[in-house]
N, C-alpha and C. Protein backbone atom coordinates (compact mmCIF):
# COMPACT_ATOMS: atom_id res chain seq x y z
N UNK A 1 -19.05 -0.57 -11.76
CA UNK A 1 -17.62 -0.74 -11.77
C UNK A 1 -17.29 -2.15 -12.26
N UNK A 2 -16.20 -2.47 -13.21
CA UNK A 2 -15.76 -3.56 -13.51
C UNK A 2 -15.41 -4.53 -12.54
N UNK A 3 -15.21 -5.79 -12.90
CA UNK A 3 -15.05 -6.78 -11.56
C UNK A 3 -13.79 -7.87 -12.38
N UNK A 4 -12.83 -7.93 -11.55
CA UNK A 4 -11.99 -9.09 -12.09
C UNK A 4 -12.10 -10.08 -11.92
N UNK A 5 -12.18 -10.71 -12.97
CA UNK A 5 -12.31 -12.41 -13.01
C UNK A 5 -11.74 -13.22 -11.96
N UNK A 6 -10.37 -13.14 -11.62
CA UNK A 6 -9.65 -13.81 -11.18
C UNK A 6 -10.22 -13.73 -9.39
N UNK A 7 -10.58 -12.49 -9.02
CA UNK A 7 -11.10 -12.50 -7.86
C UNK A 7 -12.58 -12.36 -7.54
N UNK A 8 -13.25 -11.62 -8.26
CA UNK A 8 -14.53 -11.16 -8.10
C UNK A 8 -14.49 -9.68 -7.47
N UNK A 9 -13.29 -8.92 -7.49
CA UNK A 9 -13.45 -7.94 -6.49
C UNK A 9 -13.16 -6.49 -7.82
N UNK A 10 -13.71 -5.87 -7.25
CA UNK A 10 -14.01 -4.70 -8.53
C UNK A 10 -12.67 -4.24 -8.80
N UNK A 11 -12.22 -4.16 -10.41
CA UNK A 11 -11.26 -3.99 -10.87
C UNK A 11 -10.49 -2.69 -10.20
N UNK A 12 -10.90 -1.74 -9.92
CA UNK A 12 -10.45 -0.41 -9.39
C UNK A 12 -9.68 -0.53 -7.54
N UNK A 13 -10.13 -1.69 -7.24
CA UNK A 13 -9.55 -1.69 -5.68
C UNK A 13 -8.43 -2.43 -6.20
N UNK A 14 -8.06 -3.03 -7.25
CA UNK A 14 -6.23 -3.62 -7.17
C UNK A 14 -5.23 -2.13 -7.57
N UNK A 15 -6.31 -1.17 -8.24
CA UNK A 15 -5.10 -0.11 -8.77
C UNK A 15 -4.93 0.61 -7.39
N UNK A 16 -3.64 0.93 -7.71
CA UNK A 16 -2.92 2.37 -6.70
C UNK A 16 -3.62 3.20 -6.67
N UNK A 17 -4.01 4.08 -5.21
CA UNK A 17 -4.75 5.13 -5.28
C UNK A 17 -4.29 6.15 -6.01
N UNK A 18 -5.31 7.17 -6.80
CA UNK A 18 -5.11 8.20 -7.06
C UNK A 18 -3.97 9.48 -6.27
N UNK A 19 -3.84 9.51 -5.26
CA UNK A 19 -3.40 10.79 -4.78
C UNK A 19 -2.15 10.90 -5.56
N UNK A 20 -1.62 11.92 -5.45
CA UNK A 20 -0.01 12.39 -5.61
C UNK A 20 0.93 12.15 -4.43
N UNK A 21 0.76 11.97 -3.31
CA UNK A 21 1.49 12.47 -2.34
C UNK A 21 0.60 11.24 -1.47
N UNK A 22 1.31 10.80 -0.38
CA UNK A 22 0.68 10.06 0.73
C UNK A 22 0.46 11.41 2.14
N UNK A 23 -0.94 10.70 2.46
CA UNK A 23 -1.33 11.98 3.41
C UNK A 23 -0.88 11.66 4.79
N UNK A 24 -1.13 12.93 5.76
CA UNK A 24 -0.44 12.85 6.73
C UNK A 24 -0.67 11.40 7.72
N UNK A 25 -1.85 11.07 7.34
CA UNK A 25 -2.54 9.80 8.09
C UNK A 25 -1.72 8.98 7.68
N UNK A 26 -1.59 8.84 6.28
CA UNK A 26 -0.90 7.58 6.11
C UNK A 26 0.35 7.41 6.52
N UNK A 27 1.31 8.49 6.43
CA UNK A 27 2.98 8.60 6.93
C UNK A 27 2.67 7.98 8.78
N UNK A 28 1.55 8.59 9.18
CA UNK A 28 1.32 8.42 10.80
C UNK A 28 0.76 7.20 10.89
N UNK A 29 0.63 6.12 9.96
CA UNK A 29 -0.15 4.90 10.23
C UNK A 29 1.19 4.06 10.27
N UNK A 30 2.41 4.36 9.31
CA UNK A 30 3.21 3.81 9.16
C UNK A 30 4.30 3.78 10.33
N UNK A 31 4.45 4.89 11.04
CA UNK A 31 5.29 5.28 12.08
C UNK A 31 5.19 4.53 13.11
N UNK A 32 4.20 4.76 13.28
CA UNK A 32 3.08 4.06 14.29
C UNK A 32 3.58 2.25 14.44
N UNK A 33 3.47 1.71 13.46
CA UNK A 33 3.32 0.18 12.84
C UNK A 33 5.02 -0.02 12.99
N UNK A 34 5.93 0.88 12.74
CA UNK A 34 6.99 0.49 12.73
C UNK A 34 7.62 0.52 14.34
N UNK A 35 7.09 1.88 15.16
CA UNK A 35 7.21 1.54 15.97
C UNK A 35 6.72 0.36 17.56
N UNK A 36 5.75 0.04 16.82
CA UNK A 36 5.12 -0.88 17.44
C UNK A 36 6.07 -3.00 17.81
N UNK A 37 5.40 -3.74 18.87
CA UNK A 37 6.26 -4.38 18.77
C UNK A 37 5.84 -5.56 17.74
N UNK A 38 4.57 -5.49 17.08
CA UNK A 38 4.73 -6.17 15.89
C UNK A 38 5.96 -6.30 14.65
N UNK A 39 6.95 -5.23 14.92
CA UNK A 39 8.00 -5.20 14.28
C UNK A 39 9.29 -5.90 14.32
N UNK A 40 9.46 -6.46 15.38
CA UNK A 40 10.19 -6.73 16.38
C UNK A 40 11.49 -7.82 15.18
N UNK A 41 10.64 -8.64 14.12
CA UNK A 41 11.58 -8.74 13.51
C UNK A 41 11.98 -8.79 11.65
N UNK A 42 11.02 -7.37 11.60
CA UNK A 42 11.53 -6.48 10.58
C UNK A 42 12.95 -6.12 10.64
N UNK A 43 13.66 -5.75 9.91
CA UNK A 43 14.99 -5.16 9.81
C UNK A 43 15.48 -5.31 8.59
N UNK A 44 16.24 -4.40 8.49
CA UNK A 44 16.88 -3.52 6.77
C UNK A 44 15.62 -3.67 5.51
N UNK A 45 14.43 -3.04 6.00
CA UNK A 45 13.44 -3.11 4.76
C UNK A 45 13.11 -1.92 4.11
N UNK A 46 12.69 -1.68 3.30
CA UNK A 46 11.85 -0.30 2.81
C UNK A 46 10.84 -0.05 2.71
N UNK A 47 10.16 0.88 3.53
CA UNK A 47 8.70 0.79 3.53
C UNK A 47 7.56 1.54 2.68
N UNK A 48 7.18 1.20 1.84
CA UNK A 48 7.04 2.51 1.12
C UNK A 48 5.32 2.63 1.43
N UNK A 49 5.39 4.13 1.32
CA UNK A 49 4.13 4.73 1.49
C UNK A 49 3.46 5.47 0.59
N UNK A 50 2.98 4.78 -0.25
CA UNK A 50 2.67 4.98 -2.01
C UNK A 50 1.83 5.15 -1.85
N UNK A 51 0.59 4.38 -1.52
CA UNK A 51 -0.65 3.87 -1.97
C UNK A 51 -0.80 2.94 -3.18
N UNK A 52 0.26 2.65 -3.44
CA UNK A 52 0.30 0.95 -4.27
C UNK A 52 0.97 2.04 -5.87
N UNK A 53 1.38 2.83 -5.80
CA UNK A 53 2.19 3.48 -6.82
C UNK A 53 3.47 2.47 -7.15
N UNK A 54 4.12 2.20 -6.55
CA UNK A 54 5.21 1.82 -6.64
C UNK A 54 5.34 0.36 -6.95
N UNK A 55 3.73 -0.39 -7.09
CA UNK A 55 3.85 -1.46 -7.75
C UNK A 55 3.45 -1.44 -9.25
N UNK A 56 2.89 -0.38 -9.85
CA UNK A 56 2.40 0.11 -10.56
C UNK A 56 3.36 -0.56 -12.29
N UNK A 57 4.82 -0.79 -12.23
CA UNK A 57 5.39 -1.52 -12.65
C UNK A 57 5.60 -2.83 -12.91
N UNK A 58 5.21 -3.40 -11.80
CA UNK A 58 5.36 -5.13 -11.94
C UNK A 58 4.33 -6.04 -12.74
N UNK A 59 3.34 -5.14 -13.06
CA UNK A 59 2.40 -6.01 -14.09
C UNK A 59 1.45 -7.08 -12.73
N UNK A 60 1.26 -6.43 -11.84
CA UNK A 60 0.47 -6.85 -10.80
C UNK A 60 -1.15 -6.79 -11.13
């Protein structure tokens, strides 16, 4: 597997996962995290549950 310069860490762990759809684990990891009191001062955010799809734009 390729490795990026900038980190040393194999080019394929910065891309967005493959899936189509986020799985049930992941929607339940998120629920979880929001309800928790690590949240305490989150407020008006969007959380998205992509798997890094949604940065897929920014030239990241």
């Amino acid at each position: 597997m390729p490795r990026s310069r900038a980190s040393g860490r194999s080019a394929s762990s910065s891309r967005p996962r493959p899936e189509m759809g986020a799985a049930p684990d992941d929607i339940a990891g998120a629920i979880a995290f929001l309800a928790s009191p690590a949240t305490k001062f989150i407020t008006g955010q969007t959380l998205f549950v992509d798997g890094g799809k949604s940065l897929g734009g920014l030239g990241l």
